[in-house]
PDB file of N, CA and C in Angstrom:
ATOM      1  N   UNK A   1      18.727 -19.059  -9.137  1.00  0.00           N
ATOM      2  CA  UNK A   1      19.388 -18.486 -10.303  1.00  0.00           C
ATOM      3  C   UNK A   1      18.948 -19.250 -11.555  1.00  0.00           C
ATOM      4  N   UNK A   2      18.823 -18.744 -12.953  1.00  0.00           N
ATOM      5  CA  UNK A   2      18.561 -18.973 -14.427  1.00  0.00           C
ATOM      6  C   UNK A   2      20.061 -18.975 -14.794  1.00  0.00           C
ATOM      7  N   UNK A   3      20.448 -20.351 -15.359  1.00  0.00           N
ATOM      8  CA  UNK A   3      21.239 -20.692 -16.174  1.00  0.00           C
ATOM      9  C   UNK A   3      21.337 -20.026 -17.834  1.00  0.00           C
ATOM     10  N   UNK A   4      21.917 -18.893 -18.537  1.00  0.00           N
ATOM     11  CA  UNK A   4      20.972 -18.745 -19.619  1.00  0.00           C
ATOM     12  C   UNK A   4      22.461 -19.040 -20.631  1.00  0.00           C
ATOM     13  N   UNK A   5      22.282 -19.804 -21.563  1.00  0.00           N
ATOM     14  CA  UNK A   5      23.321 -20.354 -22.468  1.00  0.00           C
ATOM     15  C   UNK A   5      22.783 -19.608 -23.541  1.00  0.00           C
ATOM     16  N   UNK A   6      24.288 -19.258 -24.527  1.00  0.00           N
ATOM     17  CA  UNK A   6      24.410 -18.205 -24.986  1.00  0.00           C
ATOM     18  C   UNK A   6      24.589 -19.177 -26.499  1.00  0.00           C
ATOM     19  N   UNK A   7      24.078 -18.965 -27.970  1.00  0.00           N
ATOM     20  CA  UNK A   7      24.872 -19.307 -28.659  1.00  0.00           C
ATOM     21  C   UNK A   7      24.929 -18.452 -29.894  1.00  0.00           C
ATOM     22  N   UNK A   8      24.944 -19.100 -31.406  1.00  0.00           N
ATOM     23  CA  UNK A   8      25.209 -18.125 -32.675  1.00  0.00           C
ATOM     24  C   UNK A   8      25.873 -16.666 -32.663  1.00  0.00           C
ATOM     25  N   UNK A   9      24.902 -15.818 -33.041  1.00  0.00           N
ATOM     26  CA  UNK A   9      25.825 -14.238 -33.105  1.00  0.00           C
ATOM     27  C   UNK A   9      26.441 -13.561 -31.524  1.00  0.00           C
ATOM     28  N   UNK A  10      25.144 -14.460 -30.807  1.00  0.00           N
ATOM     29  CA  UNK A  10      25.724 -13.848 -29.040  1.00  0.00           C
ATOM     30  C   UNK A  10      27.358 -14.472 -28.630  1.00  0.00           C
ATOM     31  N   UNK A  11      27.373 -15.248 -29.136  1.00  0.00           N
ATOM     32  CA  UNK A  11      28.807 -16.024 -28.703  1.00  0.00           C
ATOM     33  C   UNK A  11      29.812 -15.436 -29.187  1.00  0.00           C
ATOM     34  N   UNK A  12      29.874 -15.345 -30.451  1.00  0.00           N
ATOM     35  CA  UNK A  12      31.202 -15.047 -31.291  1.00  0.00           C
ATOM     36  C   UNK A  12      31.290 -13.387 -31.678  1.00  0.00           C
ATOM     37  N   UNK A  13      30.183 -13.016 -31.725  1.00  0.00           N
ATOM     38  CA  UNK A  13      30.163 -11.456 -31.260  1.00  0.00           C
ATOM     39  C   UNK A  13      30.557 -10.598 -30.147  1.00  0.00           C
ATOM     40  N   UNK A  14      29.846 -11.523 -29.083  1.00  0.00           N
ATOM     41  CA  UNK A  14      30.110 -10.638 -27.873  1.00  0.00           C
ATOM     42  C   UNK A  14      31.301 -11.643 -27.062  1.00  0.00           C
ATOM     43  N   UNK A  15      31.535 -12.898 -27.469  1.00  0.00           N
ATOM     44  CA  UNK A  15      32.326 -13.615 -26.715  1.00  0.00           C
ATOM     45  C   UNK A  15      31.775 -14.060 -25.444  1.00  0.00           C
ATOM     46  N   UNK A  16      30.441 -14.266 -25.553  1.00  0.00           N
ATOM     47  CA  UNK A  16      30.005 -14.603 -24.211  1.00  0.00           C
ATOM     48  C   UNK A  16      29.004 -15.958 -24.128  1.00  0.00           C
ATOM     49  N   UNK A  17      29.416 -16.930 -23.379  1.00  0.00           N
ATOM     50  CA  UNK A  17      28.851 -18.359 -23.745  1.00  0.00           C
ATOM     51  C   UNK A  17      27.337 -18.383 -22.792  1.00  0.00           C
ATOM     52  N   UNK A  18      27.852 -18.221 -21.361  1.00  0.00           N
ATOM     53  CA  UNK A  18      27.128 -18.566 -20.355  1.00  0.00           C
ATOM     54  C   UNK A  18      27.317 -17.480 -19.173  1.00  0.00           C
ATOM     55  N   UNK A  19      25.600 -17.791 -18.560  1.00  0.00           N
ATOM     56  CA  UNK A  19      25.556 -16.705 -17.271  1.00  0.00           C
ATOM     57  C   UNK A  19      24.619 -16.893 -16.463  1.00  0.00           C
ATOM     58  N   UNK A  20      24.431 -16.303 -15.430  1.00  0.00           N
ATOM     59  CA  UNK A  20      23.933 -16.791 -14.744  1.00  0.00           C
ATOM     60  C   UNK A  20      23.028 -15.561 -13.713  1.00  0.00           C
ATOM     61  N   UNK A  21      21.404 -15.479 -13.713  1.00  0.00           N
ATOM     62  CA  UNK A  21      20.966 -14.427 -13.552  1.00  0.00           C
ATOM     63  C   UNK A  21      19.917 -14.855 -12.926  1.00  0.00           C
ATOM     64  N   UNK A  22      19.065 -14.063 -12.136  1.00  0.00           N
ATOM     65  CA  UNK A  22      17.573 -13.951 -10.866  1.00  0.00           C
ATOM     66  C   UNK A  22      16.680 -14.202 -12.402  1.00  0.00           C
ATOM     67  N   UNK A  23      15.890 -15.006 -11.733  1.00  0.00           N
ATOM     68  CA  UNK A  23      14.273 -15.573 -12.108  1.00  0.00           C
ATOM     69  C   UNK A  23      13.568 -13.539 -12.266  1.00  0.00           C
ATOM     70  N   UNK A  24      12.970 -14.141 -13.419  1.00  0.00           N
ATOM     71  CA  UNK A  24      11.779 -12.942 -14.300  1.00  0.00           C
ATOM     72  C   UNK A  24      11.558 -13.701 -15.335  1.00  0.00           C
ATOM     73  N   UNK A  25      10.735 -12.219 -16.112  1.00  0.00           N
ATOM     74  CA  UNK A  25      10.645 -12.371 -17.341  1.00  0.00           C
ATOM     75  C   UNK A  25      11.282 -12.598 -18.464  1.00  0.00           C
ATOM     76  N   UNK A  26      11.358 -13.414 -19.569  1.00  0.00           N
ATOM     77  CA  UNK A  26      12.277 -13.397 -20.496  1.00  0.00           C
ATOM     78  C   UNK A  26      13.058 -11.583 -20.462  1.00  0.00           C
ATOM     79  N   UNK A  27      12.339 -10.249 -20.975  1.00  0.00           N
ATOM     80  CA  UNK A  27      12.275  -9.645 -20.890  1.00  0.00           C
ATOM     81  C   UNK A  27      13.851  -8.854 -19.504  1.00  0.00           C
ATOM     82  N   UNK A  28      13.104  -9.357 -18.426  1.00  0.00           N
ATOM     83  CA  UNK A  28      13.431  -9.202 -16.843  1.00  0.00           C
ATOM     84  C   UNK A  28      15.188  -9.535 -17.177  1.00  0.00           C
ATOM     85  N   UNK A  29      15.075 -10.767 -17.694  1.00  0.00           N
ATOM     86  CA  UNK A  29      16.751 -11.614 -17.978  1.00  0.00           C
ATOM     87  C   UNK A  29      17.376 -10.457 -18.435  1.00  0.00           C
ATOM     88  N   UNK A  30      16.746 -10.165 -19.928  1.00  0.00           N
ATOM     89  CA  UNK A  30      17.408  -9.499 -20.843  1.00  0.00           C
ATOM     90  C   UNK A  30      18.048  -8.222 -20.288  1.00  0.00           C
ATOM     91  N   UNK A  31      16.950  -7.676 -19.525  1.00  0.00           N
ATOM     92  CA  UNK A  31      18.152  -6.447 -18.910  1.00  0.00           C
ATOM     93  C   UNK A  31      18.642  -6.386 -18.149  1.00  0.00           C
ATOM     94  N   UNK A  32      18.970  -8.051 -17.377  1.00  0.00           N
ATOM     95  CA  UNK A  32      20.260  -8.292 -16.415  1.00  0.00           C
ATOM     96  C   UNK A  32      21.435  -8.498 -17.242  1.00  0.00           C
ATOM     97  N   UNK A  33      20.795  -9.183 -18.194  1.00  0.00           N
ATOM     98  CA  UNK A  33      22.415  -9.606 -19.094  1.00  0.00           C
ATOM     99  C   UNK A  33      22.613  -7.918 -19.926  1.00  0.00           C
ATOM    100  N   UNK A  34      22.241  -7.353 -19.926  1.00  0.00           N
ATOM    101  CA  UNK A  34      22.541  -5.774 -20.756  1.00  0.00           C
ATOM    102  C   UNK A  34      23.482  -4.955 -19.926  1.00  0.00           C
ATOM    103  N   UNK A  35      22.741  -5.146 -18.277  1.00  0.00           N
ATOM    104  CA  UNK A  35      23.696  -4.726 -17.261  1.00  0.00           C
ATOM    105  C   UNK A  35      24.499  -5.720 -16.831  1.00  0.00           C
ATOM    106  N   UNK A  36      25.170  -6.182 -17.311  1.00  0.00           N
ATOM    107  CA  UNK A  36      26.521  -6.791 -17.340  1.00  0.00           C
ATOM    108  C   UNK A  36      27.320  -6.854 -17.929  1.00  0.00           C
ATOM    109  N   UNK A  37      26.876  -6.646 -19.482  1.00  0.00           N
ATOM    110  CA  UNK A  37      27.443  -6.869 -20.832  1.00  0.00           C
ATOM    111  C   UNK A  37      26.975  -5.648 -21.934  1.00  0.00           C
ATOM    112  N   UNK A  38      26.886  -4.525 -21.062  1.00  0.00           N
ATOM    113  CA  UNK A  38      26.459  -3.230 -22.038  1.00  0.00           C
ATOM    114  C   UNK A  38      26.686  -2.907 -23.533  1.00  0.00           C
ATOM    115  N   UNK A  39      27.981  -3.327 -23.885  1.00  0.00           N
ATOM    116  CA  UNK A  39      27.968  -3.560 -24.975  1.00  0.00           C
ATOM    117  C   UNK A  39      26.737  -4.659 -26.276  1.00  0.00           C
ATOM    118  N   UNK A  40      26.038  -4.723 -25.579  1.00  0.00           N
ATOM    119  CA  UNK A  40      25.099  -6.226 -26.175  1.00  0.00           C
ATOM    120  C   UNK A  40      23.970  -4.807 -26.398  1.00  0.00           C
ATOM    121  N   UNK A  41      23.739  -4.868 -27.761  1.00  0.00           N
ATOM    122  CA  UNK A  41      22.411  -3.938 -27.955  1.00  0.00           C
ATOM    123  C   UNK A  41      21.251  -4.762 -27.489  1.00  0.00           C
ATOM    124  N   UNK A  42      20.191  -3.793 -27.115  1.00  0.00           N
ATOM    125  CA  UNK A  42      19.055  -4.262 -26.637  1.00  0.00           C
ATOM    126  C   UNK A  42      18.042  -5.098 -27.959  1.00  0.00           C
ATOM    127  N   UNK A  43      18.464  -4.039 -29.247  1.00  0.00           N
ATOM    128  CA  UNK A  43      17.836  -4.626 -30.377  1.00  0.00           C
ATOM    129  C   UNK A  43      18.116  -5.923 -31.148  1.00  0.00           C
ATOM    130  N   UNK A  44      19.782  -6.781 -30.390  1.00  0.00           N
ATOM    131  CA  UNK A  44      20.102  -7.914 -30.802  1.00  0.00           C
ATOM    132  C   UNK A  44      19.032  -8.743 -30.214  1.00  0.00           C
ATOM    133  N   UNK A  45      18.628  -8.642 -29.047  1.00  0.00           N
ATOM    134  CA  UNK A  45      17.496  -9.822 -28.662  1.00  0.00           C
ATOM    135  C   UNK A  45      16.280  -9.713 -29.269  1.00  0.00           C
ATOM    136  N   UNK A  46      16.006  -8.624 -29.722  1.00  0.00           N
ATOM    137  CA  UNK A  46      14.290  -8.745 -30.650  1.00  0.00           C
ATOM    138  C   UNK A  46      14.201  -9.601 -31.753  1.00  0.00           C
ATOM    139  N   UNK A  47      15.719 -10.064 -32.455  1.00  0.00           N
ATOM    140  CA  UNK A  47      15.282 -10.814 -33.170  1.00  0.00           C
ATOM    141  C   UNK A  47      16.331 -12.372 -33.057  1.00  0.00           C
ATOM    142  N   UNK A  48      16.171 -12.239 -31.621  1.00  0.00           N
ATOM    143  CA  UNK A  48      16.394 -13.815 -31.257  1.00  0.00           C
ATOM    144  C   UNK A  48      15.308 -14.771 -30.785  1.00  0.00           C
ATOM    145  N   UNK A  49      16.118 -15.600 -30.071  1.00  0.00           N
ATOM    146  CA  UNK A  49      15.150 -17.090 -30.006  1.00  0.00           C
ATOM    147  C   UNK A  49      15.407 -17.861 -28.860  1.00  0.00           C
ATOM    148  N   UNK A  50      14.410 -17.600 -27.744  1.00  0.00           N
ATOM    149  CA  UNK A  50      14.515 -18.510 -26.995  1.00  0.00           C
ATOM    150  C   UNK A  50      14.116 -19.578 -26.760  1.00  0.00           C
ATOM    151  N   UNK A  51      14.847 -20.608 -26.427  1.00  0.00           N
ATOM    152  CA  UNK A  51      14.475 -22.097 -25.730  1.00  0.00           C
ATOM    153  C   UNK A  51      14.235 -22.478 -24.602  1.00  0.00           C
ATOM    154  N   UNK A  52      13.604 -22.933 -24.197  1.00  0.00           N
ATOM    155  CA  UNK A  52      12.688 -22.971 -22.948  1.00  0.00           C
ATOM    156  C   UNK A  52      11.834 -24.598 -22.408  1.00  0.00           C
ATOM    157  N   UNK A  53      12.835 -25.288 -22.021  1.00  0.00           N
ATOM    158  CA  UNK A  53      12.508 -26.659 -21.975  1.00  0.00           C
ATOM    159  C   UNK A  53      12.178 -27.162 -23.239  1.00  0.00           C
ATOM    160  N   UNK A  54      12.882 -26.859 -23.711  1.00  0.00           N
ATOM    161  CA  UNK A  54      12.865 -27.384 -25.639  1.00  0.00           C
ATOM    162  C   UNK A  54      12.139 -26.813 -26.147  1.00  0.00           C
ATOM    163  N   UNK A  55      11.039 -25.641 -26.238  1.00  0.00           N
ATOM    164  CA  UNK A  55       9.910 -25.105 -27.305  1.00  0.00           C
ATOM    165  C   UNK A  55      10.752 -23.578 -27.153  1.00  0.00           C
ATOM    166  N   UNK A  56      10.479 -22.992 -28.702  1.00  0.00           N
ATOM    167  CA  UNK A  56      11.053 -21.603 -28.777  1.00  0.00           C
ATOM    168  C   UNK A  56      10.014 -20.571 -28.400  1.00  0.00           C
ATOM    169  N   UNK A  57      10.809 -19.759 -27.719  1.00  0.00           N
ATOM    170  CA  UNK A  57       9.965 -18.466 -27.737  1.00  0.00           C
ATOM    171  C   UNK A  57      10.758 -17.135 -28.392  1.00  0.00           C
ATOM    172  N   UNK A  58       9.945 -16.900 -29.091  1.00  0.00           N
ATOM    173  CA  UNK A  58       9.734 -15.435 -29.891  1.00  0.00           C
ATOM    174  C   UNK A  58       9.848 -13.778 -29.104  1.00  0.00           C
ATOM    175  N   UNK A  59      10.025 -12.980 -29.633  1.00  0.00           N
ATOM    176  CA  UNK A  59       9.783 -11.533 -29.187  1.00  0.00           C
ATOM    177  C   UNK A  59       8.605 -11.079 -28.528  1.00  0.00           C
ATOM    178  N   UNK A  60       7.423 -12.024 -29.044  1.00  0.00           N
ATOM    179  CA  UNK A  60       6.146 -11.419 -28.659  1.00  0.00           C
ATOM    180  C   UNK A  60       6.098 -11.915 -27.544  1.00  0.00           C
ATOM    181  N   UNK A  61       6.677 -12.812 -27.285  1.00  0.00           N
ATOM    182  CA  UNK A  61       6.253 -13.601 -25.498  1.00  0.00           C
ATOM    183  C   UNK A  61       7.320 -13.326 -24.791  1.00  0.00           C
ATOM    184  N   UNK A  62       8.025 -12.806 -24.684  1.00  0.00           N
ATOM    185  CA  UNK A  62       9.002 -12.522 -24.019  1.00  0.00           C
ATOM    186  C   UNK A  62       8.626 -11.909 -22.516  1.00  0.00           C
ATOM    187  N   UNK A  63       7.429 -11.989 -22.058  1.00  0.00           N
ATOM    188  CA  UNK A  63       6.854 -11.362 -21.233  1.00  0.00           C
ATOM    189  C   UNK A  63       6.625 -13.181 -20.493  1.00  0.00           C
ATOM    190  N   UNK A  64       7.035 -14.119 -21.052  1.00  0.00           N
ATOM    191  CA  UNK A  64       7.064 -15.295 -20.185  1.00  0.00           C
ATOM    192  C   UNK A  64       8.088 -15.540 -18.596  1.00  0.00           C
ATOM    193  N   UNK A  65       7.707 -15.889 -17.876  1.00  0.00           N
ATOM    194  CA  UNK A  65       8.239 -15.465 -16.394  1.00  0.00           C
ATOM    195  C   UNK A  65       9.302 -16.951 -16.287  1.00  0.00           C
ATOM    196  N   UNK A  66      10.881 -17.232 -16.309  1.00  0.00           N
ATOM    197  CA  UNK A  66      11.047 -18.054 -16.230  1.00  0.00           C
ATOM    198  C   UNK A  66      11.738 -18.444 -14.740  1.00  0.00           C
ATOM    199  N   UNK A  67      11.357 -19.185 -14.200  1.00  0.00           N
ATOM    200  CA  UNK A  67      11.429 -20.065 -12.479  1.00  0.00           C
ATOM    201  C   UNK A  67      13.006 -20.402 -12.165  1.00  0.00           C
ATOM    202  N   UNK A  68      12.969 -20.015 -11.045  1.00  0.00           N
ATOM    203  CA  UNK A  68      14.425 -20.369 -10.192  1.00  0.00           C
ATOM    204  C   UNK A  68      14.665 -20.875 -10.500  1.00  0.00           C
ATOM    205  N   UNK A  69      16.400 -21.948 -10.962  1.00  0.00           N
ATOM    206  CA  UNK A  69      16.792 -23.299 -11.084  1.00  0.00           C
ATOM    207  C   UNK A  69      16.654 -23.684 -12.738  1.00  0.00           C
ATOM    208  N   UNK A  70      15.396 -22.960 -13.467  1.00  0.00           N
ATOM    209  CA  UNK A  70      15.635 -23.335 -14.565  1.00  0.00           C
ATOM    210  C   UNK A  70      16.446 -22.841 -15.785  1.00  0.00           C
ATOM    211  N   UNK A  71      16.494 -23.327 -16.962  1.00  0.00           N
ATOM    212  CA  UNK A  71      17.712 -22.982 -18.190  1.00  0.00           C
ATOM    213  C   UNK A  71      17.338 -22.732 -19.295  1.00  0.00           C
ATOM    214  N   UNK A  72      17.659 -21.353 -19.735  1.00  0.00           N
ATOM    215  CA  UNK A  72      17.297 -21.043 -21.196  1.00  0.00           C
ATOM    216  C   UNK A  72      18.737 -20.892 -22.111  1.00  0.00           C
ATOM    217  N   UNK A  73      18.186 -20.868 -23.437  1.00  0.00           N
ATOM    218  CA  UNK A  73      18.876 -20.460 -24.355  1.00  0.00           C
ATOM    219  C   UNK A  73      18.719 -19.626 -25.289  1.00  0.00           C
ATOM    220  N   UNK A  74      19.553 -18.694 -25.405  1.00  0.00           N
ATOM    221  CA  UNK A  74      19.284 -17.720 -26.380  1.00  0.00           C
ATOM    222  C   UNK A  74      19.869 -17.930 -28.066  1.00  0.00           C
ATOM    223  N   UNK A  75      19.439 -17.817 -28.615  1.00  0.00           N
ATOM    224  CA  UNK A  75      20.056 -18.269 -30.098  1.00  0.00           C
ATOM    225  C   UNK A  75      19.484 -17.115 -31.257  1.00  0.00           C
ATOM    226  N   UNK A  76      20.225 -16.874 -32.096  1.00  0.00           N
ATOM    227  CA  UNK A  76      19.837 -16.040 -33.409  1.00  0.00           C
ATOM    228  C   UNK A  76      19.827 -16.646 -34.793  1.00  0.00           C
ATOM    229  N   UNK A  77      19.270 -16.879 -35.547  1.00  0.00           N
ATOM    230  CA  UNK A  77      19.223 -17.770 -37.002  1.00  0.00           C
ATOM    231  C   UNK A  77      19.625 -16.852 -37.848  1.00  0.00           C
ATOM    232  N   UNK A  78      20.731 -17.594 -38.510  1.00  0.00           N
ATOM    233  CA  UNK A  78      22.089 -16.504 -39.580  1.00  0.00           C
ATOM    234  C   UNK A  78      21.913 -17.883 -40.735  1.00  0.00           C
ATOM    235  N   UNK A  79      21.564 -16.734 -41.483  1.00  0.00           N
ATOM    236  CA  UNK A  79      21.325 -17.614 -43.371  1.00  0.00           C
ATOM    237  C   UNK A  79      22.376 -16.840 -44.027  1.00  0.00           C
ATOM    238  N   UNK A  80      22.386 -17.560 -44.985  1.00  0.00           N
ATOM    239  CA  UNK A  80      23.676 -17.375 -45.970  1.00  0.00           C
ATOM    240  C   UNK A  80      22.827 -18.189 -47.319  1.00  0.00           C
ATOM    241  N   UNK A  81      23.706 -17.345 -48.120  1.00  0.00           N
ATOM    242  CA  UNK A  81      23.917 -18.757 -49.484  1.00  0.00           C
ATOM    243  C   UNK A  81      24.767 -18.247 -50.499  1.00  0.00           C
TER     244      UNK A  81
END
């Protein structure tokens, strides 16, 4: 199982911190956590940010395959001023 920690707009939007889902693609994750949490548009993750043993990955790589046992994070960057 992928540990995938949840934070910024995913948290306090959808109320959802943490979960826990089968090894794939970034991609693969995303539409385990969609079928669980349907309410979560598919278009909120295109412009998030994953972490991945500390380096971010982007939309375009999301086709990265992440391994049994390991832990991502999903995050969204919210500006203000």
């Amino acid at each position: 199982m992928i540990k995938v920690t949840f934070y910024s707009l995913f948290r306090s939007n959808y109320n959802i911190e943490e979960e826990h889902v089968n090894p794939g693609s970034i991609n693969d994750i995303i539409k385990q956590i969609i079928g669980k949490y349907p309410q979560i548009k598919a278009s909120n993750f295109r412009y998030s940010v994953v972490f991945h043993k500390g380096k971010p990955i982007t939309f375009h790589r999301f086709d990265t395959r992440i391994e049994d046992g390991e832990e991502i994070f999903f995050t969204q960057f919210v500006g203000g001023g």
